[in-house]
Protein backbone atom coordinates (compact mmCIF):
# COMPACT_ATOMS: atom_id res chain seq x y z
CA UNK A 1 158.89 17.74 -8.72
CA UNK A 2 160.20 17.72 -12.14
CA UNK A 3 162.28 20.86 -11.30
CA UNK A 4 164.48 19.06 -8.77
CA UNK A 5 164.28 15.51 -10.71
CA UNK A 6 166.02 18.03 -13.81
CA UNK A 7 168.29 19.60 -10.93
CA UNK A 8 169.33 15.98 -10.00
CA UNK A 9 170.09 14.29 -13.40
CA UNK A 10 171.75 17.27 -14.26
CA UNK A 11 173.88 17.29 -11.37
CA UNK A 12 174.61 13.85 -11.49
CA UNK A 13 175.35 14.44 -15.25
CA UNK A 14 177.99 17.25 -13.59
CA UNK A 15 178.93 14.74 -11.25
CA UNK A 16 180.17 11.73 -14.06
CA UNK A 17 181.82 14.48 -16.54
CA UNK A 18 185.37 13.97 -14.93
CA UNK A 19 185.16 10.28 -15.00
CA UNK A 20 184.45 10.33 -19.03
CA UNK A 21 187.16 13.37 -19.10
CA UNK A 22 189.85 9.93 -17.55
CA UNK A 23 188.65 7.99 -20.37
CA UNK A 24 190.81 8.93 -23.03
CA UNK A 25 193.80 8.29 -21.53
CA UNK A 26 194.12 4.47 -21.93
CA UNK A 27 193.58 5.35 -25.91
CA UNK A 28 195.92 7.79 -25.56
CA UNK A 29 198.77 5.44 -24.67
CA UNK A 30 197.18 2.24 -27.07
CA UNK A 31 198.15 5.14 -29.78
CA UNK A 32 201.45 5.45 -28.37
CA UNK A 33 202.23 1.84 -27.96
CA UNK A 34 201.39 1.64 -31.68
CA UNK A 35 204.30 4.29 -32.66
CA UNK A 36 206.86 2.08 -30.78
CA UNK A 37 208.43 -0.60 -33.04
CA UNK A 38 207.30 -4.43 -32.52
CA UNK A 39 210.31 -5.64 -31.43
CA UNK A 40 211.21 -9.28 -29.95
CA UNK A 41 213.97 -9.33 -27.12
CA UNK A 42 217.12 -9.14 -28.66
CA UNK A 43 218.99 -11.26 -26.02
CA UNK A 44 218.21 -13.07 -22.81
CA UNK A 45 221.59 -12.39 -21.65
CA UNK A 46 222.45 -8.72 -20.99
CA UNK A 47 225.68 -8.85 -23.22
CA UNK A 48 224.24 -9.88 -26.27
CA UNK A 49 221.16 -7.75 -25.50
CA UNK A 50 223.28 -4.37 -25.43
CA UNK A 51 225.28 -4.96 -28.25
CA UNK A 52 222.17 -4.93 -30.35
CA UNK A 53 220.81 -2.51 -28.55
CA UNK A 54 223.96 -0.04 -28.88
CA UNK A 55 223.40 -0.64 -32.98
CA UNK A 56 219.37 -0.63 -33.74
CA UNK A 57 217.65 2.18 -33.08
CA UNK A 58 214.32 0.53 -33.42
CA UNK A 59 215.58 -1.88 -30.62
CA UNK A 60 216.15 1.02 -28.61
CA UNK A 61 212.54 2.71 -28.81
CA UNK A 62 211.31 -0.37 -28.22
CA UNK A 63 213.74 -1.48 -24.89
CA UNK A 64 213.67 2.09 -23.54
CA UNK A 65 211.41 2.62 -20.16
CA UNK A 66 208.45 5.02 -21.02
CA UNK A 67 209.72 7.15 -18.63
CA UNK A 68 213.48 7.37 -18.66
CA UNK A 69 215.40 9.12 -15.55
CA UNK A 70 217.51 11.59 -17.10
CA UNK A 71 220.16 12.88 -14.53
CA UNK A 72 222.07 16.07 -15.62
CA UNK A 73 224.27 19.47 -14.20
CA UNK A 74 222.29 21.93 -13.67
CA UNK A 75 224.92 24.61 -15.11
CA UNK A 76 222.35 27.81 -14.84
CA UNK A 77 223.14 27.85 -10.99
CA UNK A 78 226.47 28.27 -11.13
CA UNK A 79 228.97 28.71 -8.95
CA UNK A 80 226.75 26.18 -7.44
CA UNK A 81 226.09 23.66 -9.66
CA UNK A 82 223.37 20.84 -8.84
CA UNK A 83 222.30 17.53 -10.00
CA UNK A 84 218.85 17.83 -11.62
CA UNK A 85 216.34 14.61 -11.96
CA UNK A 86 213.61 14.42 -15.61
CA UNK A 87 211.40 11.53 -16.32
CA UNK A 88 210.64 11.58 -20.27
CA UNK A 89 207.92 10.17 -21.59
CA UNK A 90 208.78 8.10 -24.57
CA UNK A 91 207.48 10.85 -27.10
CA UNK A 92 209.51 12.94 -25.59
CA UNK A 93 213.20 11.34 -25.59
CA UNK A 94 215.08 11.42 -28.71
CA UNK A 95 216.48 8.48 -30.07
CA UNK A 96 218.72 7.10 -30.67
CA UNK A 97 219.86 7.37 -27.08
CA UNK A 98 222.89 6.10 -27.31
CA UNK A 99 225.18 6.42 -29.95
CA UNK A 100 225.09 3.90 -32.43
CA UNK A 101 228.63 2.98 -33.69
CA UNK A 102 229.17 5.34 -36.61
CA UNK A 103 228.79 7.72 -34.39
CA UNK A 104 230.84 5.93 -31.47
CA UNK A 105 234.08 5.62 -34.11
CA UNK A 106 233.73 9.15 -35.67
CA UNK A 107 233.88 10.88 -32.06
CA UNK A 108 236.04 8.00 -30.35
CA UNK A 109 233.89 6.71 -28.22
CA UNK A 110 234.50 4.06 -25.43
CA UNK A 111 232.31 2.27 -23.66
CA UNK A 112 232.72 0.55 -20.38
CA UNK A 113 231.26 -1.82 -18.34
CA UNK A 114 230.41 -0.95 -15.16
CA UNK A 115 227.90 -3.64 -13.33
CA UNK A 116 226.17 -5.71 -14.88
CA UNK A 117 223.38 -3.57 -16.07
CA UNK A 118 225.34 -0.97 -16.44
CA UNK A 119 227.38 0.51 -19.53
CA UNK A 120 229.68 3.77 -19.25
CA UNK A 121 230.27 6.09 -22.32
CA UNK A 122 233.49 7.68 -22.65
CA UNK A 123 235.76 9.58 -24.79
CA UNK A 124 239.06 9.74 -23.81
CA UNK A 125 240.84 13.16 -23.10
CA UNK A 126 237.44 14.92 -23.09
CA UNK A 127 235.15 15.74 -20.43
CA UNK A 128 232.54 13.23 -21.46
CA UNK A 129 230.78 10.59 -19.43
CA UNK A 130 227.45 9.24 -19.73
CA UNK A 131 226.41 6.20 -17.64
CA UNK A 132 223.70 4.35 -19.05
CA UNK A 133 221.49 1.94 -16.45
CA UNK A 134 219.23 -1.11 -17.85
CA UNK A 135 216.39 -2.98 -15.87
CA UNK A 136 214.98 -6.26 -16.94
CA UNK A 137 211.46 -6.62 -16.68
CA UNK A 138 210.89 -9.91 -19.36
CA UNK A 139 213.69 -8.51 -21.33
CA UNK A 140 216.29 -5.81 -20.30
CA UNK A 141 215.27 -2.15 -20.69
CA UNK A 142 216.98 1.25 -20.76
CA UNK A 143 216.03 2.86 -17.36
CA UNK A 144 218.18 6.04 -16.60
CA UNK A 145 220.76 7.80 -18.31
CA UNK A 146 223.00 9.96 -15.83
CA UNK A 147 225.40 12.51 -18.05
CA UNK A 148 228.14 12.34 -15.36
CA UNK A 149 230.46 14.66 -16.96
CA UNK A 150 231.90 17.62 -15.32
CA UNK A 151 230.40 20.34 -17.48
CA UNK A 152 227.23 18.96 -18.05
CA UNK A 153 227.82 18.24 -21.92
CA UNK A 154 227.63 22.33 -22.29
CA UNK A 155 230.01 22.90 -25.28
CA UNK A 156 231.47 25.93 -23.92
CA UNK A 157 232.52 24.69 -20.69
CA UNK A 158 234.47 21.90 -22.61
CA UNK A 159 238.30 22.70 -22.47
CA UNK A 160 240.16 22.44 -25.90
CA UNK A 161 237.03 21.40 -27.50
């Protein structure tokens, strides 16, 4: 009897391991929370929200979705080139995610609105397009970035440039 009374509480030991193995996770992401600035919403109304957003980089780690929708060319499958679709988790997505406006005026930079919740970033006379897509959820939040230029962004593709 206390053969299969072992047997049992080890099994039921077995049993529990993957539950404790889930645990983690929630720490995991408290940890992760932690790395991503305290930030208050910089603007009920979405046009004074992006244009702190396209400045601050700590407002953008803290107003970009956890997992962002990255849409890009697929330029390894050429001649026929395909859209593909990546979800980054924040740790992975490097910021700031869209040009802040140093960068904007060195490289000439436009941007463009297209909807709404939606800003467009050009630069005239080169193939560069990036359309930028915000949610709100309590305060407005970068949800997808979709590089809708012709060659991808690939610098050798670009023509005089």
């Amino acid at each position: 009897m206390k053969r299969v009374w072992t047997l049992f509480v080890v099994s039921v030991l077995f049993l529990a391991h993957p539950v404790a193995a889930v645990g983690p996770a929630p720490q995991a992401h408290q940890m992760h929370a932690a790395a991503v600035p305290s930030v208050s919403c910089p603007g009920e109304d979405f046009s004074s929200f992006f244009k702190k957003f396209s400045d601050d980089e700590n407002i953008q780690r803290a107003f970009t979705q956890s997992l962002l929708r990255i849409k890009e060319l697929d330029l390894s499958a050429a001649p026929e080139v395909k859209k593909v679709v990546k979800h980054l988790r924040h740790d992975q997505i490097q910021f700031p995610v869209f040009p802040l406006r140093a960068e904007r005026e060195k490289k000439s930079l436009e941007i463009i609105s297209r909807n709404l919740n939606e800003r467009i970033l050009i630069q005239p006379g080169k193939d560069y397009l990036m359309a930028y897509k915000f949610v709100k959820n309590g305060c407005w939040y970068l949800s997808s970035i979709d590089n809708q230029s012709f060659t991808g962004g690939h610098p050798t593709l670009h023509m005089g440039g």
